[in-house]
N, C-alpha and C. Protein backbone atom coordinates (compact mmCIF):
# COMPACT_ATOMS: atom_id res chain seq x y z
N UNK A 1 11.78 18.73 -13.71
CA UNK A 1 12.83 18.20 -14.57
C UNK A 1 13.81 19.33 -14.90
N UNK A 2 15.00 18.70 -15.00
CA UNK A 2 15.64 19.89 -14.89
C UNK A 2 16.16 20.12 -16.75
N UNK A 3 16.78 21.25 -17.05
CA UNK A 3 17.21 21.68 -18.27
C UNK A 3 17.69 20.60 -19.41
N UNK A 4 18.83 20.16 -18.27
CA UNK A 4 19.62 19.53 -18.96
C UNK A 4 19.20 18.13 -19.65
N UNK A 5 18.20 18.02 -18.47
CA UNK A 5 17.43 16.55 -18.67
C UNK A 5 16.40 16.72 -19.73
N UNK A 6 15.77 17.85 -20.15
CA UNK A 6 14.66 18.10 -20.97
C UNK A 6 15.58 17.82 -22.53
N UNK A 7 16.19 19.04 -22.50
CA UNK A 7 17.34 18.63 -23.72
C UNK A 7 17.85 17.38 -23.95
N UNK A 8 17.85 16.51 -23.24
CA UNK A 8 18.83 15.17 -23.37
C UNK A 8 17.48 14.30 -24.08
N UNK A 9 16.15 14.85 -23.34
CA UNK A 9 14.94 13.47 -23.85
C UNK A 9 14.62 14.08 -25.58
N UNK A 10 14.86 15.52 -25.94
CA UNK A 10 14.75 16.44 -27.07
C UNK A 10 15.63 15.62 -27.89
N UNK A 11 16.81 15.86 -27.53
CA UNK A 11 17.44 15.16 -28.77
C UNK A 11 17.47 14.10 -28.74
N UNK A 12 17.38 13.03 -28.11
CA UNK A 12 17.36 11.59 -27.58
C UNK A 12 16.24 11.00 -28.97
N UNK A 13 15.14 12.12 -28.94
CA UNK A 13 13.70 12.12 -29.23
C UNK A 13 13.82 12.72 -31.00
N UNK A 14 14.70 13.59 -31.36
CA UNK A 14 14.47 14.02 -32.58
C UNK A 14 15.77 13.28 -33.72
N UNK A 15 17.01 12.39 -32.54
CA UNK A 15 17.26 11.28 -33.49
C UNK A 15 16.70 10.22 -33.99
N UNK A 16 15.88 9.85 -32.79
CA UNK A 16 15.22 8.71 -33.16
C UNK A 16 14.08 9.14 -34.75
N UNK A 17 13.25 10.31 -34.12
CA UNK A 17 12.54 10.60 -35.36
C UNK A 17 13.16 10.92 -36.84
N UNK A 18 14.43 11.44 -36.75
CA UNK A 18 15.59 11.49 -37.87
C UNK A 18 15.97 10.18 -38.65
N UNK A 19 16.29 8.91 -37.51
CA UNK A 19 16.73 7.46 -38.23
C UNK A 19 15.72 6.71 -38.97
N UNK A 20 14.23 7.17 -38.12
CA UNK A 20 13.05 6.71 -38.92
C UNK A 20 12.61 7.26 -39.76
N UNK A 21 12.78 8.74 -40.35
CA UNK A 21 12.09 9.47 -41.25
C UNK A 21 13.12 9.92 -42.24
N UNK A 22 14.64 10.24 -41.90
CA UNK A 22 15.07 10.54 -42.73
C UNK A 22 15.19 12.01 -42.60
N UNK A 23 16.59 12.68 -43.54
CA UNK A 23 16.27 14.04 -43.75
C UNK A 23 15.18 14.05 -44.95
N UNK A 24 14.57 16.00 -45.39
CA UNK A 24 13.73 16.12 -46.75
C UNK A 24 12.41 16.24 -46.25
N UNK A 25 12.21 16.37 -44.99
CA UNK A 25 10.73 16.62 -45.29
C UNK A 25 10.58 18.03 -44.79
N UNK A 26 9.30 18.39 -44.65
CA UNK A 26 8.99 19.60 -44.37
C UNK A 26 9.21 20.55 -42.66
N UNK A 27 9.71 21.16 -42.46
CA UNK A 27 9.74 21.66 -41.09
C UNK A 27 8.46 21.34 -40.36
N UNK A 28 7.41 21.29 -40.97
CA UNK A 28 6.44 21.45 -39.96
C UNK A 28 6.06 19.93 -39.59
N UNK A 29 6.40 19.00 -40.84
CA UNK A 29 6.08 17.28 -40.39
C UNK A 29 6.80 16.91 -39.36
N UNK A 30 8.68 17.81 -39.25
CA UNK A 30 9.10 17.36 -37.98
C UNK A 30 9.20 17.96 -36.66
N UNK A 31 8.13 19.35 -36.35
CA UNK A 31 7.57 19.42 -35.35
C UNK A 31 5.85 18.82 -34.67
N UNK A 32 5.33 18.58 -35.37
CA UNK A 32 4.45 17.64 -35.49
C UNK A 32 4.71 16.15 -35.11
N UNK A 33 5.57 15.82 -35.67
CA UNK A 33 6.40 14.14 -34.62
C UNK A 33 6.83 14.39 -33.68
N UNK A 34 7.65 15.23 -33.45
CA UNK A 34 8.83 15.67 -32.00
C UNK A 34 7.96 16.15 -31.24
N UNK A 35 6.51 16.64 -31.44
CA UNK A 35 5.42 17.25 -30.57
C UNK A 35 4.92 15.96 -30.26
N UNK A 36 4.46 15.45 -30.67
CA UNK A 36 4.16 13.90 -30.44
C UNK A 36 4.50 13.33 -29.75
N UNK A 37 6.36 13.03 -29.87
CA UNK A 37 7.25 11.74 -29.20
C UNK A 37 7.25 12.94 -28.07
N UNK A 38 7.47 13.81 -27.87
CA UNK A 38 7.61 14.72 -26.43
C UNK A 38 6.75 14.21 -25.48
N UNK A 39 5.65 14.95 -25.98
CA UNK A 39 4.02 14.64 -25.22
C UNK A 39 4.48 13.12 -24.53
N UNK A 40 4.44 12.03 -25.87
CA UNK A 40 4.18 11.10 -25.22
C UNK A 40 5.14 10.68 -24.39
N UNK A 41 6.31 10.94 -24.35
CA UNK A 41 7.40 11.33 -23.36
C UNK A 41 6.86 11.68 -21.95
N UNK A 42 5.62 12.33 -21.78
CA UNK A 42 5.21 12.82 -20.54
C UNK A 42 5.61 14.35 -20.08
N UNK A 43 6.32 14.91 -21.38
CA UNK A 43 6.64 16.41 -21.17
C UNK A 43 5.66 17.73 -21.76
N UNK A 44 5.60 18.91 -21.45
CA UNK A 44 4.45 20.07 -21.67
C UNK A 44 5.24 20.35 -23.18
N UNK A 45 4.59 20.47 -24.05
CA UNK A 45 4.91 20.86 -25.44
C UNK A 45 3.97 21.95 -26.01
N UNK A 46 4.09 22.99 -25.72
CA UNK A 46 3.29 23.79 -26.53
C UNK A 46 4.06 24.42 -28.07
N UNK A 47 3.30 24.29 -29.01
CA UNK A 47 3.66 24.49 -30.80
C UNK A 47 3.16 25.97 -30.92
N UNK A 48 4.34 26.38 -32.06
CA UNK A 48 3.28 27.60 -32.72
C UNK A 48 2.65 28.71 -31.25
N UNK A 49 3.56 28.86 -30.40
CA UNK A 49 3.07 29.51 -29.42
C UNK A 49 3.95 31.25 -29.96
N UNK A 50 2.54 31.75 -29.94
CA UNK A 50 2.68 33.62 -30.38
C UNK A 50 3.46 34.22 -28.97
N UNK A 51 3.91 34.42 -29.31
CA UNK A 51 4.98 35.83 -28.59
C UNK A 51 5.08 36.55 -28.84
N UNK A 52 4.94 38.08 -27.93
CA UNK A 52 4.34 39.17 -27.98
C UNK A 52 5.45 40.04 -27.93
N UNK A 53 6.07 41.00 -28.97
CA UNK A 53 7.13 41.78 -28.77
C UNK A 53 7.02 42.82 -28.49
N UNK A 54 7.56 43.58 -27.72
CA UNK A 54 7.24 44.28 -27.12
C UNK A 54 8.96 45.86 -27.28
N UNK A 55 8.94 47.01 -28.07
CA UNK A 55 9.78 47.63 -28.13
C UNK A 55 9.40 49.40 -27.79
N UNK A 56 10.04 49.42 -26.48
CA UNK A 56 9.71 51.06 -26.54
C UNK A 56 8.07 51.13 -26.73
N UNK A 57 7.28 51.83 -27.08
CA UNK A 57 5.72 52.15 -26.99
C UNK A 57 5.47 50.97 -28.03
N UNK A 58 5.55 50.75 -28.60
CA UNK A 58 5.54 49.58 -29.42
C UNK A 58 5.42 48.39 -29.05
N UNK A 59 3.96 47.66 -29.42
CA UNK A 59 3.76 46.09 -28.81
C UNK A 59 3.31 45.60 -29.58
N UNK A 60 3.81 44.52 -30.07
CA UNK A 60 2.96 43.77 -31.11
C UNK A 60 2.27 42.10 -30.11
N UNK A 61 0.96 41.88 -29.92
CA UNK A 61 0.85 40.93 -29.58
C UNK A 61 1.55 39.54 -30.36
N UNK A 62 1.54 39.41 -31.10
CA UNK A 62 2.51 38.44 -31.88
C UNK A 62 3.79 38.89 -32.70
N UNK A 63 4.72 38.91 -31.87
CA UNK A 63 5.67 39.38 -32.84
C UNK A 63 6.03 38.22 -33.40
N UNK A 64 5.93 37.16 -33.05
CA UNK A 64 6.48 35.72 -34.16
C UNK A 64 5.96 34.14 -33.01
N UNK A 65 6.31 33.21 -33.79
CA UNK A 65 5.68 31.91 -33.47
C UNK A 65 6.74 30.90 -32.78
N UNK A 66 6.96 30.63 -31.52
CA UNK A 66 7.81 29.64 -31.28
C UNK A 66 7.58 28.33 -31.61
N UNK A 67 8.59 27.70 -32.74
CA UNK A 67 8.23 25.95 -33.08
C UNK A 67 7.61 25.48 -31.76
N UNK A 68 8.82 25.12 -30.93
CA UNK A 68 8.33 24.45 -30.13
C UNK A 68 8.66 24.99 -28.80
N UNK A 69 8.18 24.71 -27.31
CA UNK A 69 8.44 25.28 -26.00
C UNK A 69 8.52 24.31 -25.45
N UNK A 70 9.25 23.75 -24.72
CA UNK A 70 8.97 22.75 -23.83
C UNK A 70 9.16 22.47 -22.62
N UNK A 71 8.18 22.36 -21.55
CA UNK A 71 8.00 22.51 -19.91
C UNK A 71 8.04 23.86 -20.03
N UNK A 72 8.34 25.02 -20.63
CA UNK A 72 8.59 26.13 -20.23
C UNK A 72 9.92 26.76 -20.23
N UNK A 73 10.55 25.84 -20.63
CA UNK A 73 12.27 25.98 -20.30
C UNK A 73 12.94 26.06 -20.99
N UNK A 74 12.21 25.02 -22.54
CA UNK A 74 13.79 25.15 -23.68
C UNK A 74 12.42 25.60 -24.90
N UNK A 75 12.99 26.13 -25.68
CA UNK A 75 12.60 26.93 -26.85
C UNK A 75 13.35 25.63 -28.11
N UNK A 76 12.78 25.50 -28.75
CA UNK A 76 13.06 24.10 -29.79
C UNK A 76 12.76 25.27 -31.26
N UNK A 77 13.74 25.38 -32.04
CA UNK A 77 13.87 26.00 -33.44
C UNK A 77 13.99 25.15 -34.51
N UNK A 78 13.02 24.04 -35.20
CA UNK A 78 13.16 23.22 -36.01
C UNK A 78 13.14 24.01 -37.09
N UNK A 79 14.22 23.33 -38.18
CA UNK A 79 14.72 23.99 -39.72
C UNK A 79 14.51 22.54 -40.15
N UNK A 80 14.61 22.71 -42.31
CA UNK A 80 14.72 21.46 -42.45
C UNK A 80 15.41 22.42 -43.68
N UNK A 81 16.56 22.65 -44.10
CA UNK A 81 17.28 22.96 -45.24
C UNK A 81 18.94 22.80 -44.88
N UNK A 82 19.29 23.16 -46.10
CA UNK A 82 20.34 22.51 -46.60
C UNK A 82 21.67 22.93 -45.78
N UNK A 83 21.59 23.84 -45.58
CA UNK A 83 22.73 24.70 -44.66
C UNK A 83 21.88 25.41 -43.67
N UNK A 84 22.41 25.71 -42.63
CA UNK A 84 21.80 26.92 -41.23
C UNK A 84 22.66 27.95 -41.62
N UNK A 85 21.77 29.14 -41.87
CA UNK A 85 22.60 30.31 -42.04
C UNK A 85 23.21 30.92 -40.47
N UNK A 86 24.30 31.56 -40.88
CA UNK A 86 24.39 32.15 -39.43
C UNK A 86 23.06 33.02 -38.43
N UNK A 87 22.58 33.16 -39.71
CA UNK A 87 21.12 34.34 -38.88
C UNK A 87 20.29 33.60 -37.76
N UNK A 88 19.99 32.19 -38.43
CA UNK A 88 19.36 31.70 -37.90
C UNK A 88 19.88 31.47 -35.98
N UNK A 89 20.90 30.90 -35.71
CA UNK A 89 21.44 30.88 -34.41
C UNK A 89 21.52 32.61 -33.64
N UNK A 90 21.25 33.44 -34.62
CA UNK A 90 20.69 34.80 -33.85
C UNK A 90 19.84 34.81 -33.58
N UNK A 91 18.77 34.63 -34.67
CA UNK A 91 17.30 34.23 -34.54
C UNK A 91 16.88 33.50 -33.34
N UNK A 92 17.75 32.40 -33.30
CA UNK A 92 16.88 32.04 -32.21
C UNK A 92 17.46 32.86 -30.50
N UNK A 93 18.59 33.27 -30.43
CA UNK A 93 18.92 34.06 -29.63
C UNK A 93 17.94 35.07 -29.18
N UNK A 94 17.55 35.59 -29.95
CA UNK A 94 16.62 37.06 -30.36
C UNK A 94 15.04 36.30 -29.35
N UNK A 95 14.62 34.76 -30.06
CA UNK A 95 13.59 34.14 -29.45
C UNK A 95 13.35 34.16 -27.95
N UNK A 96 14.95 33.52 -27.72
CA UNK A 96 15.11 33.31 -26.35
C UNK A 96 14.81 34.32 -25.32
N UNK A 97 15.67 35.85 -26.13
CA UNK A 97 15.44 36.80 -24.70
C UNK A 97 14.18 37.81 -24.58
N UNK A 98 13.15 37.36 -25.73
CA UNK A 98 12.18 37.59 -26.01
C UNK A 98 10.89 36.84 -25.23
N UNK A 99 11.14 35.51 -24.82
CA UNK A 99 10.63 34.60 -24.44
C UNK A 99 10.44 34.69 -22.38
N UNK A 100 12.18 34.56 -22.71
CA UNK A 100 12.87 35.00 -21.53
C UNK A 100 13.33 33.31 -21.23
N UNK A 101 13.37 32.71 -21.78
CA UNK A 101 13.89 31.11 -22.02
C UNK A 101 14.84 31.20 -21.72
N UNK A 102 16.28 30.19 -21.10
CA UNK A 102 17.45 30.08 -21.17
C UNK A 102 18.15 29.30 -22.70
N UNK A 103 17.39 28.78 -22.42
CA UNK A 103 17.82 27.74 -23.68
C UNK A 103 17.49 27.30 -24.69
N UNK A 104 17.74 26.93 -25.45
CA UNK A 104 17.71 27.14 -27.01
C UNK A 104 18.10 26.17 -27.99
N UNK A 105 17.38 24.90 -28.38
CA UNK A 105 17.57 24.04 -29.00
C UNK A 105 17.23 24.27 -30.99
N UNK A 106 18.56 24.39 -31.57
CA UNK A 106 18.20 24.80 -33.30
C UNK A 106 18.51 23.10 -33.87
N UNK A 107 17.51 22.28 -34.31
CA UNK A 107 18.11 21.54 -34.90
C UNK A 107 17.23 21.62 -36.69
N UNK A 108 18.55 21.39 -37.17
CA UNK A 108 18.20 21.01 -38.50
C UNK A 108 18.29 20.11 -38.94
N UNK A 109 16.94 19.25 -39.18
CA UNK A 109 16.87 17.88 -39.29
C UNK A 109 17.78 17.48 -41.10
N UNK A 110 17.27 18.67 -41.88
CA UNK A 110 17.97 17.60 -43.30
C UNK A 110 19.31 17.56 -43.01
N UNK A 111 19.79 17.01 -42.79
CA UNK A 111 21.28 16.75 -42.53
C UNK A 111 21.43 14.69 -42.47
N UNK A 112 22.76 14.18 -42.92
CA UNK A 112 23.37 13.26 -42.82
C UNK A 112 22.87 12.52 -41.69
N UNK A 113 23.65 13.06 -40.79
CA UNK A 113 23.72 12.85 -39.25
C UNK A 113 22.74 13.90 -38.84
N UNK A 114 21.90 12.97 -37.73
CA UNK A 114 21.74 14.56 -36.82
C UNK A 114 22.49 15.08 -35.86
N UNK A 115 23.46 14.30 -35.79
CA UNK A 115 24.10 15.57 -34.12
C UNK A 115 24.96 16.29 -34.89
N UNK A 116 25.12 16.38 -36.88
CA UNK A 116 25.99 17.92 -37.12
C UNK A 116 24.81 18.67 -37.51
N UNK A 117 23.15 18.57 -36.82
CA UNK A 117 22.02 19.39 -37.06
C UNK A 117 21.55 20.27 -36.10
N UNK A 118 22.39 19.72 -34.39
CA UNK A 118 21.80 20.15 -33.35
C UNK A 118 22.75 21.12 -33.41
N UNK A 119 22.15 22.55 -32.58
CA UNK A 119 22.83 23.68 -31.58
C UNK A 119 22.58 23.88 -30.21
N UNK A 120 23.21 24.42 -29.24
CA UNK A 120 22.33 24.29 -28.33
C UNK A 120 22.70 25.78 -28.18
N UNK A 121 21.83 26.45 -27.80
CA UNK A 121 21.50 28.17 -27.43
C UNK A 121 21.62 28.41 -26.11
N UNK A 122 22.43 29.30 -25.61
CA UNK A 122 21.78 29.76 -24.57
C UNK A 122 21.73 31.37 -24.20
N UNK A 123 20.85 31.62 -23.27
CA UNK A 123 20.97 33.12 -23.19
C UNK A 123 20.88 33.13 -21.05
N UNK A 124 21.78 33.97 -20.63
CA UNK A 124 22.13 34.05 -19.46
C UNK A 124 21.84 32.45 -18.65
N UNK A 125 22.31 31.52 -18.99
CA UNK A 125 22.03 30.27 -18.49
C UNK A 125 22.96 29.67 -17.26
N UNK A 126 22.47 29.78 -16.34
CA UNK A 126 22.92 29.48 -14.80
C UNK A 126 22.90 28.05 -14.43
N UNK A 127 24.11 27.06 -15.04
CA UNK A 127 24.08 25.39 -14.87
C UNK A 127 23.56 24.91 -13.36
N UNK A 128 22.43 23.75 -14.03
CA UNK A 128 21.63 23.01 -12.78
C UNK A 128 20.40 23.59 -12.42
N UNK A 129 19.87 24.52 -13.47
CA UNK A 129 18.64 24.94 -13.25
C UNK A 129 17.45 23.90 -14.24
């Protein structure tokens, strides 16, 4: 499956869970659904996956926790507050080339709408992969 198509079933997948749930709940209730509707989607979802940073002699086996991964390809950054600071769309930048991911899905579900919740990230991303 390709990128573009993974992202399209992602958000396809975290409006639907948005119109039924609403903004206000906790970050982790809406990776826990979107892990869910993925899976049952028929796509690889690994949660809470440790990534190992690695700087100069310096390695930390976990330098931090990716929300979500999916097939291997897109990195999923679920928030649930009121505004996205700018940090955060670094943050997940920082994930990506850490990961070595191209892409980079930030959505912040408390919001109105969700498509003014989605971002899409990318880091050296070569269209049609």
């Amino acid at each position: 499956m390709l990128i573009n198509e993974i992202t399209s079933v992602i958000i396809e997948e975290s409006i639907y869970i948005h119109r039924n749930t609403g903004p206000g709940l906790f970050e982790s209730v809406y990776e826990e659904l979107l892990s869910y509707r993925l899976i049952k989607r028929g796509l690889k979802v690994e949660r809470q996956k440790a990534v190992p940073v690695v700087f100069e002699e310096v390695k930390m086996d976990i330098g931090f926790r990716a929300d979500l991964i999916v097939e291997n390809k897109v990195l999923v950054e679920i928030k649930s507050v009121e505004a996205l600071a700018n940090i955060a769309s670094m943050q997940t930048l920082t994930y990506l080339r850490f990961t070595g991911i191209n892409i980079g899905l930030l959505i912040n579900f408390n919001v109105d709408k969700l498509k003014d919740g989605i971002k899409r990230i990318a880091n050296n991303y070569i269209e049609g992969t």
